[in-house]
C-alpha atoms as a PDB file:
ATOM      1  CA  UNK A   1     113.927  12.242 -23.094  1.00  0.00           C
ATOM      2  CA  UNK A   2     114.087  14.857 -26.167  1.00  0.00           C
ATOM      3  CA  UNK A   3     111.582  13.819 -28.845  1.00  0.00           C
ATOM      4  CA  UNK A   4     112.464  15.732 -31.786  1.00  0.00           C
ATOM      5  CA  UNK A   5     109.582  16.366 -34.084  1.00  0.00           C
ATOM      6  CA  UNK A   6     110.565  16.037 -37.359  1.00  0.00           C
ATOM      7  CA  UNK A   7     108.169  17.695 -40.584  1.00  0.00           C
ATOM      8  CA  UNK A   8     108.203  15.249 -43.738  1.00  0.00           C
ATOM      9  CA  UNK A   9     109.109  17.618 -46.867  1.00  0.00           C
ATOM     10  CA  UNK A  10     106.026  16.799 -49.756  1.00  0.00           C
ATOM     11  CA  UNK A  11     108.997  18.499 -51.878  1.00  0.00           C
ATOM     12  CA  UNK A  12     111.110  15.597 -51.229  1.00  0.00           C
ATOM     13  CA  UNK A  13     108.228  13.010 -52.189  1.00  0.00           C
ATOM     14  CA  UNK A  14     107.504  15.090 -55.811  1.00  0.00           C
ATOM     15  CA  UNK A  15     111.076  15.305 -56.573  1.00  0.00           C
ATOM     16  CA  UNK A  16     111.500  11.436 -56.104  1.00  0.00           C
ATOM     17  CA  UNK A  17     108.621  10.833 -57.893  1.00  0.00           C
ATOM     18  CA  UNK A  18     109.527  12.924 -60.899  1.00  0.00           C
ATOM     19  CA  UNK A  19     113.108  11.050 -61.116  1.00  0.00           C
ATOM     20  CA  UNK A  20     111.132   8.065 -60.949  1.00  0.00           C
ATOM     21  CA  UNK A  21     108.874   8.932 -63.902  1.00  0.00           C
ATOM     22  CA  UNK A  22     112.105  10.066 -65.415  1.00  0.00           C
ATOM     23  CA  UNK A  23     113.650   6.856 -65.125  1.00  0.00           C
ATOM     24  CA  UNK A  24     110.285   4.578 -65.980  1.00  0.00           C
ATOM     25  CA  UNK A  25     110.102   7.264 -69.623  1.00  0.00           C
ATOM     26  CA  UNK A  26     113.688   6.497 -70.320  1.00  0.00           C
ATOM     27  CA  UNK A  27     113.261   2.542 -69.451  1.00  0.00           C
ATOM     28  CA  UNK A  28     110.177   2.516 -71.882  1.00  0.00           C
ATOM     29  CA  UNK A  29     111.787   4.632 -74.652  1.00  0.00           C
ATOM     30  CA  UNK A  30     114.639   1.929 -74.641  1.00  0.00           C
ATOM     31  CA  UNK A  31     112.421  -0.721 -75.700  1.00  0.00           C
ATOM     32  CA  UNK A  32     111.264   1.291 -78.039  1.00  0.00           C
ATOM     33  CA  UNK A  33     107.530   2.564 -76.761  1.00  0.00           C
ATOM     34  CA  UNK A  34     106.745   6.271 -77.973  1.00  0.00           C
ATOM     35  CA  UNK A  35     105.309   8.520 -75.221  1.00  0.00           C
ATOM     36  CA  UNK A  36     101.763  10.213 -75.814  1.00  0.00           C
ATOM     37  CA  UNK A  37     101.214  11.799 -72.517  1.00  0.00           C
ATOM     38  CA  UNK A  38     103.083  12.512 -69.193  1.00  0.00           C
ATOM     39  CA  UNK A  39     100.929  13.858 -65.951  1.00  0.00           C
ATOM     40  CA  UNK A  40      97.913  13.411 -68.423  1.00  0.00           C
ATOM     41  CA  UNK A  41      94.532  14.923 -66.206  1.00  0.00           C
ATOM     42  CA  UNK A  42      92.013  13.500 -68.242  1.00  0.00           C
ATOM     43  CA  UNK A  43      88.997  14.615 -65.380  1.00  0.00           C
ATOM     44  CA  UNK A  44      89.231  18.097 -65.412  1.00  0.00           C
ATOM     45  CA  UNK A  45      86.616  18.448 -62.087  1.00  0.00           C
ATOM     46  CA  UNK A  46      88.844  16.042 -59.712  1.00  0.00           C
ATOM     47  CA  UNK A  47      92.768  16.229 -59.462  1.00  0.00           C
ATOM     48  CA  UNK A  48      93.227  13.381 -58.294  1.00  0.00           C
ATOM     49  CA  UNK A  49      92.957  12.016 -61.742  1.00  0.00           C
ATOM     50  CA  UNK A  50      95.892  11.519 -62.642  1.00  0.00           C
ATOM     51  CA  UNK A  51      97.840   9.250 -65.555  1.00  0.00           C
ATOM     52  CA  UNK A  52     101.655   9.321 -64.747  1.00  0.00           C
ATOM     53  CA  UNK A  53     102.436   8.086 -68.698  1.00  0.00           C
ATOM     54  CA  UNK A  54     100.444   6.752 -71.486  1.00  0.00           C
ATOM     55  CA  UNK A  55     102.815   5.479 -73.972  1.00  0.00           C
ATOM     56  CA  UNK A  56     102.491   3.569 -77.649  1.00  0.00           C
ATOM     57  CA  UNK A  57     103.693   0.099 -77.784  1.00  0.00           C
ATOM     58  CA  UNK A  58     106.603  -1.050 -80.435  1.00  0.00           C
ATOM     59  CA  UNK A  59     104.411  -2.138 -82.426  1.00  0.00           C
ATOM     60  CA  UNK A  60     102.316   1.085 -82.657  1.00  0.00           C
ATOM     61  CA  UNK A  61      98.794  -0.520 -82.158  1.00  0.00           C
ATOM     62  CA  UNK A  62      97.862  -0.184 -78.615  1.00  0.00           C
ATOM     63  CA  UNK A  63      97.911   2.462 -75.965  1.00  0.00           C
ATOM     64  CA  UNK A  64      99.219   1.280 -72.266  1.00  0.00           C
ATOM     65  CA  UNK A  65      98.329   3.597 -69.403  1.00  0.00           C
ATOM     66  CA  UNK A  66     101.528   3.087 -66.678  1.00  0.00           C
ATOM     67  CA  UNK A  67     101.321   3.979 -63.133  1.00  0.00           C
ATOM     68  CA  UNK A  68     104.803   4.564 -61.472  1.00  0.00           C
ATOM     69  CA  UNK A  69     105.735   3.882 -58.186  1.00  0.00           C
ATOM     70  CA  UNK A  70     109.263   4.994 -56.278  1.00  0.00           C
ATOM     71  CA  UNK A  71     110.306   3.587 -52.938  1.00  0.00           C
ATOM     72  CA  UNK A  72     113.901   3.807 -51.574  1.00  0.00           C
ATOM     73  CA  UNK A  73     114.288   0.460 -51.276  1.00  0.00           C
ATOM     74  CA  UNK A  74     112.565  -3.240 -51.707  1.00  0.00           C
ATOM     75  CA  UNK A  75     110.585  -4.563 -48.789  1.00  0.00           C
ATOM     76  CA  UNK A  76     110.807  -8.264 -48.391  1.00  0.00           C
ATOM     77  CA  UNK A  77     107.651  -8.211 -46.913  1.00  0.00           C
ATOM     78  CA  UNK A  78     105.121  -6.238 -48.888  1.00  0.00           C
ATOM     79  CA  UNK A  79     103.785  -7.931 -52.316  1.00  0.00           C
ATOM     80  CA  UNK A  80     104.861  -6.019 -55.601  1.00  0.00           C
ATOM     81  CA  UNK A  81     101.732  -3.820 -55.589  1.00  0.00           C
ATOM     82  CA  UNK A  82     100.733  -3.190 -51.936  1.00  0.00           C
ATOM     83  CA  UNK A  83     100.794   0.761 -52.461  1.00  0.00           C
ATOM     84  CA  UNK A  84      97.744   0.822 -55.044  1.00  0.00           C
ATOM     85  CA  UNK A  85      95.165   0.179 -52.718  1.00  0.00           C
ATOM     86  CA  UNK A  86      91.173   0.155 -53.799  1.00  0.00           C
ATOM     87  CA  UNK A  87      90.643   3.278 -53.566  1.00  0.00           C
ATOM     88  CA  UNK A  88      93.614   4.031 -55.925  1.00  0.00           C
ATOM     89  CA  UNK A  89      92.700   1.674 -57.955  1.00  0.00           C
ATOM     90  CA  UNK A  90      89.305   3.598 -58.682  1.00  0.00           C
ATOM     91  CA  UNK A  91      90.951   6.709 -59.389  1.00  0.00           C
ATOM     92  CA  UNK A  92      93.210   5.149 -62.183  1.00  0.00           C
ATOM     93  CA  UNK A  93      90.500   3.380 -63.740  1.00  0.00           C
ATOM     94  CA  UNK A  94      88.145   6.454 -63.461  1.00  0.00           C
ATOM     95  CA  UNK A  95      91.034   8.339 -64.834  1.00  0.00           C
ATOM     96  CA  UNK A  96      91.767   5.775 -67.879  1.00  0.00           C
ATOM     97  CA  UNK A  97      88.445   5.709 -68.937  1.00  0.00           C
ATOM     98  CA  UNK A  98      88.314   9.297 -69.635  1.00  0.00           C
ATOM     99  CA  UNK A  99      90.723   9.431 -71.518  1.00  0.00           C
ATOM    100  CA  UNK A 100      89.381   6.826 -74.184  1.00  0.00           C
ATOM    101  CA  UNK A 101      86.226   8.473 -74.181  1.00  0.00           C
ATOM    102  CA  UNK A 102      87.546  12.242 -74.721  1.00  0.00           C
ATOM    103  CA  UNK A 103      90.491  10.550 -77.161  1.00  0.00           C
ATOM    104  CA  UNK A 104      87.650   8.664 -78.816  1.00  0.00           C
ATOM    105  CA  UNK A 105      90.258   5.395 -78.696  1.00  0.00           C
ATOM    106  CA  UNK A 106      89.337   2.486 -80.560  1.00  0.00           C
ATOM    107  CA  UNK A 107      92.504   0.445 -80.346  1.00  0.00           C
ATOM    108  CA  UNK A 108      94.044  -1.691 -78.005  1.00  0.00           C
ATOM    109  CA  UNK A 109      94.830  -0.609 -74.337  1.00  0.00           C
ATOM    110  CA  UNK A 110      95.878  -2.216 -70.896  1.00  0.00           C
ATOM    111  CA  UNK A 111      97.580  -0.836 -67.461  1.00  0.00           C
ATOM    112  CA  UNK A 112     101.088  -1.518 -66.361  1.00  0.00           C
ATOM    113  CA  UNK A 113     102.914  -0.754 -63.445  1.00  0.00           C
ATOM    114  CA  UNK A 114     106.666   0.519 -63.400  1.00  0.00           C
ATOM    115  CA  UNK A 115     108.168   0.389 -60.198  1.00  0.00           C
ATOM    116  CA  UNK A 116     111.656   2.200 -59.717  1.00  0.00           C
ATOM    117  CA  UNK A 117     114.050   1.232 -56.501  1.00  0.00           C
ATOM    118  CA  UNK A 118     116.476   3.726 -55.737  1.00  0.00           C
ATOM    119  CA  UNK A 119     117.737   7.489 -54.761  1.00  0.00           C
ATOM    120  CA  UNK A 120     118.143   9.744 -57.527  1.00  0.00           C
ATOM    121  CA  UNK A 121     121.509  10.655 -56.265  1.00  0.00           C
ATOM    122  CA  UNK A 122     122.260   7.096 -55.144  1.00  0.00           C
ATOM    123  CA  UNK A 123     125.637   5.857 -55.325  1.00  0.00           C
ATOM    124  CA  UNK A 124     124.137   2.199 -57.250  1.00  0.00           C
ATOM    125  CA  UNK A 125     121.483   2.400 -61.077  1.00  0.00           C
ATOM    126  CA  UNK A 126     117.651   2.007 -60.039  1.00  0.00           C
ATOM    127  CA  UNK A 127     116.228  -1.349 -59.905  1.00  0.00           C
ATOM    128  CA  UNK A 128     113.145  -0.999 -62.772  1.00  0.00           C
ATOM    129  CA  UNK A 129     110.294  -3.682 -61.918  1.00  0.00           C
ATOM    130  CA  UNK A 130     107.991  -3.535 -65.098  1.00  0.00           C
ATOM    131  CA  UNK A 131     104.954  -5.154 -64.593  1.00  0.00           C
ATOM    132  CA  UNK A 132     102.701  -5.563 -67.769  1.00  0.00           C
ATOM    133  CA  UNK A 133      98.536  -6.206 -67.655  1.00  0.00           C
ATOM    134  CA  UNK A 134      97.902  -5.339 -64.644  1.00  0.00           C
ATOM    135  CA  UNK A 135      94.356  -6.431 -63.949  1.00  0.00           C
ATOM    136  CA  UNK A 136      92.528  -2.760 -63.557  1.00  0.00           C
ATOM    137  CA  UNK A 137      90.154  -2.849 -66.219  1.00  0.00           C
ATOM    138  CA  UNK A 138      87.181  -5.544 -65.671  1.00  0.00           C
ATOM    139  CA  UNK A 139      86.991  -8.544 -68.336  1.00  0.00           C
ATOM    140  CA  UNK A 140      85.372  -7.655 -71.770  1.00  0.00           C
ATOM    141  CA  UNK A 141      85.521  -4.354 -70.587  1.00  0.00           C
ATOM    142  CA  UNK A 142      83.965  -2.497 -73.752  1.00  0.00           C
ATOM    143  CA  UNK A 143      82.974   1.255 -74.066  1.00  0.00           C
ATOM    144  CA  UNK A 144      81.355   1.162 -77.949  1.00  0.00           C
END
């Protein structure tokens, strides 16, 4: 039996995940939300820190911080947020936070998740699963 060992290209991953973020931008510019940052690194001592977009709402009054997610395909089991675990959960909120406090932001602000189904050669359009407030940020969470 020949067991052929197969390497996993990281290139592969990035590219997906920049289409992805490509696709999420262009989703959110549709409905008429204004970007303000794109691979923002508000920590500059860990890299892990990392905001995919922060974007203005229509209605120009609030800041949301989006996380975006690209898988091949939906899994009928997994729940709609299974890949951000704890621990990435504490990286995004460490990562939010800094950003209010260097940006000195006073206004309104809440975490969504974009999540983008497809190739980005596929032969079918992405499948775009927006969801808004996700609950990162703890209740009356308050900085001033």
């Amino acid at each position: 039996m020949d067991i052929k060992k197969t390497k996993c290209d990281g290139r592969d991953n990035l590219a997906r995940g920049e289409w992805g973020e490509d696709v999420a931008l262009e989703y959110l510019r549709s409905n008429g939300w204004r970007l303000v940052g794109r691979r923002v690194r508000p920590c500059a001592h860990d890299r892990r820190c990392e905001i995919d977009l922060i974007v203005r709402t229509r209605d120009r009054r609030g800041i949301v911080f989006v996380e975006v997610k690209t898988h091949k395909s939906r899994s009928p089991r997994a729940s709609r947020l299974w890949r951000i675990d704890k621990r990435k959960k504490g990286v995004l909120l460490r990562a939010c936070c800094s950003w209010i406090m260097h940006e000195r932001w006073h206004g309104d602000f809440r975490f969504d998740v974009v999540q983008i189904y497809g190739e980005p050669h596929g032969k079918k359009p992405p499948e775009i699963d927006h969801m808004e407030n996700v609950p990162l940020f703890p209740p009356k969470w308050r900085f001033w």
